[in-house]
C-alpha atoms as a PDB file:
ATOM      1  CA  UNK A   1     -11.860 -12.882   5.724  1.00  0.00           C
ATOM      2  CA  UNK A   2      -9.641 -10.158   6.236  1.00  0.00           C
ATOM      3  CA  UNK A   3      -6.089  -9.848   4.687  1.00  0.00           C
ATOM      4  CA  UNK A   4      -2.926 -10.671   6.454  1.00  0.00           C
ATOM      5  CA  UNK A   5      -0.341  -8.218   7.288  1.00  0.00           C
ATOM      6  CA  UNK A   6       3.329  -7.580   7.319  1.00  0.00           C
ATOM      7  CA  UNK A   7       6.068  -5.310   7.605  1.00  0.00           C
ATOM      8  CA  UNK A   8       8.836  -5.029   4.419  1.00  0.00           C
ATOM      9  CA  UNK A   9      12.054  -3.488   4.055  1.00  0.00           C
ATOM     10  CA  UNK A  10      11.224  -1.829   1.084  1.00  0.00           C
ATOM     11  CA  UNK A  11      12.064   1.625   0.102  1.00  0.00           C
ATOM     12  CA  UNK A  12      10.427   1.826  -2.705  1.00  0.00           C
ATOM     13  CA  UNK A  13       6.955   0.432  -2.416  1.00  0.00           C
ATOM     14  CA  UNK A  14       4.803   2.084   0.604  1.00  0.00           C
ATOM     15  CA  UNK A  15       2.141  -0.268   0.548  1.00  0.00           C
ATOM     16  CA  UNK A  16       1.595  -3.274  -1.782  1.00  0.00           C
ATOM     17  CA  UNK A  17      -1.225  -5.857  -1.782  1.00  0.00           C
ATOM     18  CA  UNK A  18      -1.214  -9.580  -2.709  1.00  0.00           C
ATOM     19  CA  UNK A  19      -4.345 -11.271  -4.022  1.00  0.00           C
ATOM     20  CA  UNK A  20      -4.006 -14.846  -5.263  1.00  0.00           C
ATOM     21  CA  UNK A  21      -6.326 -15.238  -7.687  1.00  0.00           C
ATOM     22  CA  UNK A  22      -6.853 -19.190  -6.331  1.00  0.00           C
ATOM     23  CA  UNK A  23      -6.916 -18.567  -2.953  1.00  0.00           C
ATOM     24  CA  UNK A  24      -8.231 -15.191  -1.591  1.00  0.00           C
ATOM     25  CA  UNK A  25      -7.795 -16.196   1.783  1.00  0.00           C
ATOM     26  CA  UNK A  26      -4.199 -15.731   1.360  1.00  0.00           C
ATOM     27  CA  UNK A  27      -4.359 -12.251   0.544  1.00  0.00           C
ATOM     28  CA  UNK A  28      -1.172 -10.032   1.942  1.00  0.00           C
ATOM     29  CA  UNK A  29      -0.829  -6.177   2.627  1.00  0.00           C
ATOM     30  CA  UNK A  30       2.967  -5.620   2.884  1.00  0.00           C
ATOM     31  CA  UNK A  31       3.487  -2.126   4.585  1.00  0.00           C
ATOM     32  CA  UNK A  32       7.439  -1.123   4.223  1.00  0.00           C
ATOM     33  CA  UNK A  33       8.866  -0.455   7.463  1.00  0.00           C
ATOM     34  CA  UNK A  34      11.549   1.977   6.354  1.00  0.00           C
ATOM     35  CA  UNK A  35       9.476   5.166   6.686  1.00  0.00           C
ATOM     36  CA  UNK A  36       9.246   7.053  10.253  1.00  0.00           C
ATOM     37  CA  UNK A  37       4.824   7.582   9.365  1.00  0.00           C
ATOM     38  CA  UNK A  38       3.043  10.017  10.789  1.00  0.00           C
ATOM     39  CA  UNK A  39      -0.892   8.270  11.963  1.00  0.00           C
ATOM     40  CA  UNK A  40      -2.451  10.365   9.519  1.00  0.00           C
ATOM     41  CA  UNK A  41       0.298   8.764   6.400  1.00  0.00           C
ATOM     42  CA  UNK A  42      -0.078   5.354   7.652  1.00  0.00           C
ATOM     43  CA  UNK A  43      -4.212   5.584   7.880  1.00  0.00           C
ATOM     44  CA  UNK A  44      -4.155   7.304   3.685  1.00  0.00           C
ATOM     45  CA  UNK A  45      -1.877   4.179   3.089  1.00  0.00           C
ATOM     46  CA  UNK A  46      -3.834   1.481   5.137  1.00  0.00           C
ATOM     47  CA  UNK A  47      -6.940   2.438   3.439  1.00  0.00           C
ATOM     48  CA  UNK A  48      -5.637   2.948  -0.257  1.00  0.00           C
ATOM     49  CA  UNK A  49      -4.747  -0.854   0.309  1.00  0.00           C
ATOM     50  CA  UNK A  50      -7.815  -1.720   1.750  1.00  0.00           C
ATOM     51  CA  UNK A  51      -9.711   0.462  -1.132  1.00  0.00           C
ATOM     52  CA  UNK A  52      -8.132  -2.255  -3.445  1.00  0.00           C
ATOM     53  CA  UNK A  53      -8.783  -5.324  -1.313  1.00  0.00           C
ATOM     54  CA  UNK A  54     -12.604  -4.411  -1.126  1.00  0.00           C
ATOM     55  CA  UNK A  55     -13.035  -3.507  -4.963  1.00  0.00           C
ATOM     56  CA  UNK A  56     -10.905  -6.690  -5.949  1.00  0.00           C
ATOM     57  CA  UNK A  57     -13.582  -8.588  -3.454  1.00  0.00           C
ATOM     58  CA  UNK A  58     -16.571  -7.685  -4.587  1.00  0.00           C
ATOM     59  CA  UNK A  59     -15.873  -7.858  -8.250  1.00  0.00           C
ATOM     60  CA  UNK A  60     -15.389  -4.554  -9.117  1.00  0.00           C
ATOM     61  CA  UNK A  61     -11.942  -4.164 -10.057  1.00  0.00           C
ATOM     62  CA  UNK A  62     -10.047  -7.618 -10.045  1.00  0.00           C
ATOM     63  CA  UNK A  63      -7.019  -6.029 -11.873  1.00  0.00           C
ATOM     64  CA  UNK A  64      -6.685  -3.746  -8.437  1.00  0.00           C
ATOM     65  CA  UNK A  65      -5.937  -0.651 -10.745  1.00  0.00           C
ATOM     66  CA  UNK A  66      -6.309   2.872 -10.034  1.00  0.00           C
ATOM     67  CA  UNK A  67      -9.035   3.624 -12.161  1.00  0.00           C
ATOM     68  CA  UNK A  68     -12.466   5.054 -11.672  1.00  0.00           C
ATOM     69  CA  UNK A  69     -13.702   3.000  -9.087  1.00  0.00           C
ATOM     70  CA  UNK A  70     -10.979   3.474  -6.871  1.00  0.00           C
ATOM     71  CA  UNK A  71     -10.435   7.408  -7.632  1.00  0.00           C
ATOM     72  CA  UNK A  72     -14.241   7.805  -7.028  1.00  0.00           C
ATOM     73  CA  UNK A  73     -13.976   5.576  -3.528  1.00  0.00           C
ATOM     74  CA  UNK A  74     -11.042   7.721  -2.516  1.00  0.00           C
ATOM     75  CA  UNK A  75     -12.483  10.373  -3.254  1.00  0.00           C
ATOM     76  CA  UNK A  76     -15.621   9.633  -1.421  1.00  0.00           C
ATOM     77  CA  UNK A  77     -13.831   8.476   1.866  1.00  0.00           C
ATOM     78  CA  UNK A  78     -10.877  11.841   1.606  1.00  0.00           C
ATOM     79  CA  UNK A  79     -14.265  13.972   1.868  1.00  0.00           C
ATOM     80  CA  UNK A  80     -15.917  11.678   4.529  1.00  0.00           C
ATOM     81  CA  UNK A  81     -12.954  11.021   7.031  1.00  0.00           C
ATOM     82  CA  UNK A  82     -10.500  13.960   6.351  1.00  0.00           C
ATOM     83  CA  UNK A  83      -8.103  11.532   4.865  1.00  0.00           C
ATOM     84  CA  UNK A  84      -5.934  11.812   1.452  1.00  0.00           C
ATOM     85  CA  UNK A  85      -6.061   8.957  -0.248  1.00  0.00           C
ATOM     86  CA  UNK A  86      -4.032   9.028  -3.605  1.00  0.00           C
ATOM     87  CA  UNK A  87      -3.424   7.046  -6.171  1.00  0.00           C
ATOM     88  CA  UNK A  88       0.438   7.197  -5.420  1.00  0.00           C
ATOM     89  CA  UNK A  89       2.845   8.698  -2.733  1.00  0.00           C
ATOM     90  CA  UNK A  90       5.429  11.297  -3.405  1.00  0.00           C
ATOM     91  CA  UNK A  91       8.062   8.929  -1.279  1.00  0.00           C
ATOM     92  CA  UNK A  92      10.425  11.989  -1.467  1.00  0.00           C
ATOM     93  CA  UNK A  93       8.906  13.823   0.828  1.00  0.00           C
ATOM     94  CA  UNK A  94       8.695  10.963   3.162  1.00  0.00           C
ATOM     95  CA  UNK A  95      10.462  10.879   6.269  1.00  0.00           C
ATOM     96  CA  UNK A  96      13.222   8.240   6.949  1.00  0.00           C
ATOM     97  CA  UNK A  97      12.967   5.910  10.152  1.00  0.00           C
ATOM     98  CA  UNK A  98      16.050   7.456  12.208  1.00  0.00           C
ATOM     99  CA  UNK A  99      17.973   3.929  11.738  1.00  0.00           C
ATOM    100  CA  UNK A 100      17.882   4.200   7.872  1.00  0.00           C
ATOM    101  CA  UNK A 101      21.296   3.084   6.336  1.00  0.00           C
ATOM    102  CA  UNK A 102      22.538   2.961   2.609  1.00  0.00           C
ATOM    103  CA  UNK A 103      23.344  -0.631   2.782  1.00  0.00           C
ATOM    104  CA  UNK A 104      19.005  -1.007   3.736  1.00  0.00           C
ATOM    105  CA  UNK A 105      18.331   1.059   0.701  1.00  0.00           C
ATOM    106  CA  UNK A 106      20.859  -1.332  -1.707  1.00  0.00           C
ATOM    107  CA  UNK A 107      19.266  -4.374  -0.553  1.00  0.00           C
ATOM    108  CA  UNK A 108      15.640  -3.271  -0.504  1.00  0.00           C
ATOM    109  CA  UNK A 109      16.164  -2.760  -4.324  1.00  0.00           C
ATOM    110  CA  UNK A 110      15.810  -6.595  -4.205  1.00  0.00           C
ATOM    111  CA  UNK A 111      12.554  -6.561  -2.407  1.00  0.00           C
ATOM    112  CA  UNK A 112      11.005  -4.213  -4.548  1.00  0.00           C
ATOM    113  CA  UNK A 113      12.006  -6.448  -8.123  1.00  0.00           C
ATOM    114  CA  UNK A 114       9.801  -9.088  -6.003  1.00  0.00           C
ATOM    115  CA  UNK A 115       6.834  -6.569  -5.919  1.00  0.00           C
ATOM    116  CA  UNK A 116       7.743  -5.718  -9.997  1.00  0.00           C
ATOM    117  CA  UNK A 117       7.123  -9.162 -10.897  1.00  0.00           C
END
């Protein structure tokens, strides 16, 4: 089953998945809406997510870390599809949706503890 999907007004988190441990079925990619993406920064995203979603599936990383297994698949799909994967995003270099506002930013801060916990 594939994960659901949905947009977040999150500044700080890019991308973010959810796994229940109980109920994989229910699993969530959250993709923050606050960022005015390129294709090619949404696809890297989209597929770091997914990188996690298929290791966490087939039991080899449950924890969805970045460690070996998912530097090696990056690595192996950045060489493969022209992509750039990372571990993590440099957000500052990211380009704000044209709509952005301070008051977003404040309360987004309140989204992201969601993600921290």
């Amino acid at each position: 089953m594939l994960p659901r999907f949905q947009l977040t007004n999150c500044f700080n988190v890019l991308g973010h998945i959810e796994i229940p441990s109980d109920d994989t079925n229910n699993t969530v990619i959250s993709i923050s809406r606050q960022y005015d993406y390129t294709q090619h920064q949404l696809d890297n995203i989209m597929v770091h997510e997914m990188i996690h979603y298929y290791l966490y599936m087939v039991g080899r990383d449950t924890r969805c870390t970045h460690g070996k297994e998912f530097k090696k698949m990056a690595k192996d799909i950045n060489s493969k599809f022209g992509l750039h994967v990372e571990q993590y995003v440099d957000i500052s270099h990211m380009k704000l949706r044209k709509d952005y506002s301070k008051l977003h930013k404040f309360f987004s801060f309140l989204e992201w503890l969601e993600f921290a916990n």
